[in-house]
N, C-alpha and C. Protein backbone atom coordinates (compact mmCIF):
# COMPACT_ATOMS: atom_id res chain seq x y z
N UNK A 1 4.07 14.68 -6.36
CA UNK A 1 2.75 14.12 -6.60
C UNK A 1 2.88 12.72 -7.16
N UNK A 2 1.85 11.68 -6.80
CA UNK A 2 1.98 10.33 -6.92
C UNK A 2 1.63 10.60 -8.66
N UNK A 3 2.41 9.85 -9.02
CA UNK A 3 2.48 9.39 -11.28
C UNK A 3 1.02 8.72 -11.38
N UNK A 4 0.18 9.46 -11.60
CA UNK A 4 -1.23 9.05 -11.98
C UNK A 4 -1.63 9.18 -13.51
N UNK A 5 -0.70 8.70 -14.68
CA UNK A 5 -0.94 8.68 -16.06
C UNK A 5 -2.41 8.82 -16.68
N UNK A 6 -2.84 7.30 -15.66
CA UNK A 6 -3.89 6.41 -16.19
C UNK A 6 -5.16 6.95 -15.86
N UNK A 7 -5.04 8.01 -14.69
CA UNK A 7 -6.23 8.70 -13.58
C UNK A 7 -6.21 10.58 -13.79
N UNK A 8 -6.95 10.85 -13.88
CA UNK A 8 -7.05 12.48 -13.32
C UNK A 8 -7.08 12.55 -11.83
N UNK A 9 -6.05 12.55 -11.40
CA UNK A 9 -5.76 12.46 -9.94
C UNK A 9 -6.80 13.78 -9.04
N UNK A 10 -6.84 15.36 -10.03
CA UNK A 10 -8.20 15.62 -9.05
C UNK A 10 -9.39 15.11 -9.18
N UNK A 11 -9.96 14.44 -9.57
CA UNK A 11 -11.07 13.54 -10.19
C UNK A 11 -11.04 12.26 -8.79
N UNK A 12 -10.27 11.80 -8.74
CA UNK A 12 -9.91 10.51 -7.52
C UNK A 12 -9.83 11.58 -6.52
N UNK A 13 -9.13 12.60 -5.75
CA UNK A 13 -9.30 12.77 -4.88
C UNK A 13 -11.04 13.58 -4.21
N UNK A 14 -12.04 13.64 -5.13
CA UNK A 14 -13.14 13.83 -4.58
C UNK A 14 -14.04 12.62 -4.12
N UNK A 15 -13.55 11.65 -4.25
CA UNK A 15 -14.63 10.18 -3.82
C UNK A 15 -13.50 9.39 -2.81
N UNK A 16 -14.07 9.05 -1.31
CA UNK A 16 -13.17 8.17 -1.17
C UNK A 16 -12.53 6.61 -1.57
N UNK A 17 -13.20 5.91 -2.66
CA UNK A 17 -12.83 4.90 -3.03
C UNK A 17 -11.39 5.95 -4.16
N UNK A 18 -11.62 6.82 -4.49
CA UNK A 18 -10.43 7.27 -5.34
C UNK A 18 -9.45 7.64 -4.55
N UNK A 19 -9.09 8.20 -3.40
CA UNK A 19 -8.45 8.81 -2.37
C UNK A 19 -7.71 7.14 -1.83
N UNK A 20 -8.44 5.98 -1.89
CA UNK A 20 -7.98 5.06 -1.35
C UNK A 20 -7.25 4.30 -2.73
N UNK A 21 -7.67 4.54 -3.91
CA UNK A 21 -6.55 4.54 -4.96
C UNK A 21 -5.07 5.03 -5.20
N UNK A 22 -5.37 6.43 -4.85
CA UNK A 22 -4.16 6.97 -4.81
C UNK A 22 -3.16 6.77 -3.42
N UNK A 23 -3.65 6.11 -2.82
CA UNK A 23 -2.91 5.87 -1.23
C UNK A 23 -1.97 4.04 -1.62
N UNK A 24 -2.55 3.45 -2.23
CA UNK A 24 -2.51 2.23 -2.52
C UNK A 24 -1.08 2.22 -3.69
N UNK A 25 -1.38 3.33 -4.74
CA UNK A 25 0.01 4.11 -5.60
C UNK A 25 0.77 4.28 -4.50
N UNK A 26 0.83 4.90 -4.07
CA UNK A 26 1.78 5.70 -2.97
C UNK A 26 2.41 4.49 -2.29
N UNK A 27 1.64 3.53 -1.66
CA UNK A 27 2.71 2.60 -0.96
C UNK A 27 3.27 1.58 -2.30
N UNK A 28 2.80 1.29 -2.79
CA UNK A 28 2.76 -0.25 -4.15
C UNK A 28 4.41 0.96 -4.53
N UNK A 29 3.83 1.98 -5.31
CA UNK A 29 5.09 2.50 -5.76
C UNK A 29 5.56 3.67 -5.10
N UNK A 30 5.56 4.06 -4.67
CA UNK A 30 6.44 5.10 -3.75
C UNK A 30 5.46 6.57 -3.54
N UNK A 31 5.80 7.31 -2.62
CA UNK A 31 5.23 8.56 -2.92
C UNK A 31 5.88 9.64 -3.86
N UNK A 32 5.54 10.38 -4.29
CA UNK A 32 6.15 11.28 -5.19
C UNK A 32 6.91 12.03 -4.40
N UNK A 33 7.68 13.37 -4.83
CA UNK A 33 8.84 13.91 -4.48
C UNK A 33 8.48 14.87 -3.47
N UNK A 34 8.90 15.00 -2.10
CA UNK A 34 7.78 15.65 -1.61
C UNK A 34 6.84 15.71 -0.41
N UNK A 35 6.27 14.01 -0.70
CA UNK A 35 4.89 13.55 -0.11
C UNK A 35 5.12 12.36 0.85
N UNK A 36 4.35 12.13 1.75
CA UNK A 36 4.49 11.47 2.63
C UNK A 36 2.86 10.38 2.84
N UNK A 37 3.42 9.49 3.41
CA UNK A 37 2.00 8.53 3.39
C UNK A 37 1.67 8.85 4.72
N UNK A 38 -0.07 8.96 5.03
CA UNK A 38 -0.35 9.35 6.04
C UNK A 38 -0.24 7.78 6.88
N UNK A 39 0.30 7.43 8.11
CA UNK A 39 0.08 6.25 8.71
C UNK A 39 -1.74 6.08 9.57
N UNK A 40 -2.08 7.18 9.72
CA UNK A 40 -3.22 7.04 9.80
C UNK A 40 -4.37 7.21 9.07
N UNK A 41 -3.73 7.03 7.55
CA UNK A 41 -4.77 6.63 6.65
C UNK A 41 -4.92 5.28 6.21
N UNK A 42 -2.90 4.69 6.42
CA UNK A 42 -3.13 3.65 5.75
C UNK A 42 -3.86 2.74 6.89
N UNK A 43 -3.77 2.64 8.69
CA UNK A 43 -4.44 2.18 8.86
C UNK A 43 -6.10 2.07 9.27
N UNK A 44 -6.29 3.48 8.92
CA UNK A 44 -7.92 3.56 8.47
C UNK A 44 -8.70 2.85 7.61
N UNK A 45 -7.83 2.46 6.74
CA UNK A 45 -8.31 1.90 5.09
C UNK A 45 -7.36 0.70 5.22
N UNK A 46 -7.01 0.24 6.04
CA UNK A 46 -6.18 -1.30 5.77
C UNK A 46 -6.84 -2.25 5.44
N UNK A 47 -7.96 -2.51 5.59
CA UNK A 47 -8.70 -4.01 4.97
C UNK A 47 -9.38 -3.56 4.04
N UNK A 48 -9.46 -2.34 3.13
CA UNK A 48 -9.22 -1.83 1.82
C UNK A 48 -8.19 -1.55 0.81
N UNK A 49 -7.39 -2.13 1.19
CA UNK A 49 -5.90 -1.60 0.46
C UNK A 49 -5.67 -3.11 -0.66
N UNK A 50 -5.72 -2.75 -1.96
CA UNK A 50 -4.92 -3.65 -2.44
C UNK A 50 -3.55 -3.58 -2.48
N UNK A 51 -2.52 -4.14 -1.56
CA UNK A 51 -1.40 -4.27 -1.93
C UNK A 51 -0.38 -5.08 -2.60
N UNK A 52 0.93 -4.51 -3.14
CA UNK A 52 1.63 -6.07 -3.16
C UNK A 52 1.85 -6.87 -1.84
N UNK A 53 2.03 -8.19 -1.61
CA UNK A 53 2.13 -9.01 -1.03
C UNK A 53 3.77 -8.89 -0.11
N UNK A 54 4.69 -8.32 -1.05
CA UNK A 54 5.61 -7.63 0.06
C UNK A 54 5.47 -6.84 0.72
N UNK A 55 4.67 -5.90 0.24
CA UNK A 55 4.58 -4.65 0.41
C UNK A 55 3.88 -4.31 1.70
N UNK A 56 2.84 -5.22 1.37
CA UNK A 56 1.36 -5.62 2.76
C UNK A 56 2.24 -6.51 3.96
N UNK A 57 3.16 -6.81 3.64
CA UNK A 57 3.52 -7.78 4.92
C UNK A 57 4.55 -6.74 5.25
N UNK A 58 5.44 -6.31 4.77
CA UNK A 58 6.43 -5.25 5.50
C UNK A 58 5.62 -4.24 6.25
N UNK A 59 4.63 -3.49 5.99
CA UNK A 59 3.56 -2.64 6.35
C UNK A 59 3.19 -3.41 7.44
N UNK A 60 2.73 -4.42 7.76
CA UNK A 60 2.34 -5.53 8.45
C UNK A 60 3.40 -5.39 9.69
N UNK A 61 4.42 -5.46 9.49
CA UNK A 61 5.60 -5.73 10.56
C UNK A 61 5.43 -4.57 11.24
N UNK A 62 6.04 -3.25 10.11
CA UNK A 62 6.54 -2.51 10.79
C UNK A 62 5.22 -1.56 11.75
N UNK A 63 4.17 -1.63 11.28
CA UNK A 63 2.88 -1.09 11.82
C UNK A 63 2.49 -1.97 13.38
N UNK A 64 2.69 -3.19 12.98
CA UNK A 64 1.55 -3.98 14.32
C UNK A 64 2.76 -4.60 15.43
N UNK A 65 3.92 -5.08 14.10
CA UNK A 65 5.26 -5.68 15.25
C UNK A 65 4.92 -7.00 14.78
N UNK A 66 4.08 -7.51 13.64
CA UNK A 66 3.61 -8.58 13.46
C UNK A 66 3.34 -8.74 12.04
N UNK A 67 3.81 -9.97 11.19
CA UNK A 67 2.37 -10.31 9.95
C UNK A 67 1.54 -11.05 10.75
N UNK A 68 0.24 -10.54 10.03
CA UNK A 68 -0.70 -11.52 10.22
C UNK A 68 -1.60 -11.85 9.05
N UNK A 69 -1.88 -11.58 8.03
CA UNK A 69 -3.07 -11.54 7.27
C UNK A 69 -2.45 -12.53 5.76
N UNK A 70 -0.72 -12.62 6.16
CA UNK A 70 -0.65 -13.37 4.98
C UNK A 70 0.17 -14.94 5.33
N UNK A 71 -0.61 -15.82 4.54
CA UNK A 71 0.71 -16.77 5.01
C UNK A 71 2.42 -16.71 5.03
N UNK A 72 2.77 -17.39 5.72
CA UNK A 72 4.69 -17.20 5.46
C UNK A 72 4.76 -17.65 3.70
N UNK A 73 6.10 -17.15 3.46
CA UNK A 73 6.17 -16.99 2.42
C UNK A 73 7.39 -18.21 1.92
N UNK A 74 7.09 -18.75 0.79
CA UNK A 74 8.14 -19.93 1.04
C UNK A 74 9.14 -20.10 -0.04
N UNK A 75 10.32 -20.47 0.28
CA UNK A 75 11.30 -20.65 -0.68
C UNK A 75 11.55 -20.93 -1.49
N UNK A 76 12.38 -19.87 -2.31
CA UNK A 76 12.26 -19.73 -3.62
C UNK A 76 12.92 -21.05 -4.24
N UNK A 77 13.68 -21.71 -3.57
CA UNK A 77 14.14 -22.94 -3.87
C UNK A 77 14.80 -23.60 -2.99
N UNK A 78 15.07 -24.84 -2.81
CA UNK A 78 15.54 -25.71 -1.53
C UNK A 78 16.20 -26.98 -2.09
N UNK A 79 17.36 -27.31 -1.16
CA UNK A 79 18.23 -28.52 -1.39
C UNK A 79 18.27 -29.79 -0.37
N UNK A 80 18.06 -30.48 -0.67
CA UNK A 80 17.62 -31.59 0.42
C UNK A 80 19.02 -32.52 0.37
């Protein structure tokens, strides 16, 4: 089960803005021991998802074959 400290996790899963909380845990930090992310939830709810910014672009790749929604990402440092 996804580490919901902060939430009464059956409480979130009766509303879907809570259901799309706990999906958002699940990718940001992992699923619990066990559990699996539905791929056709996350892209049901994709332009609802707050993600991290790695997180949303790897999801991005491996889902469409593409980023698209974030700019490229730029180096952490450079030598001229």
């Amino acid at each position: 089960m996804v580490l919901m400290w902060d939430y009464d996790i059956n409480e979130l899963k009766k509303t879907e803005a809570g259901r799309i909380k706990i999906l958002e845990r699940m990718i940001n930090y992992g699923p619990g021991k066990g559990e699996k992310i539905s791929l056709s939830q996350v892209k049901k709810n994709w332009d609802r998802l707050d993600l991290y910014p790695s997180n949303k672009r790897l999801l991005e790749l491996l889902i469409w074959g593409k980023v698209k929604s974030l700019p490229p990402s730029k180096p952490v440092f450079s030598i001229k």
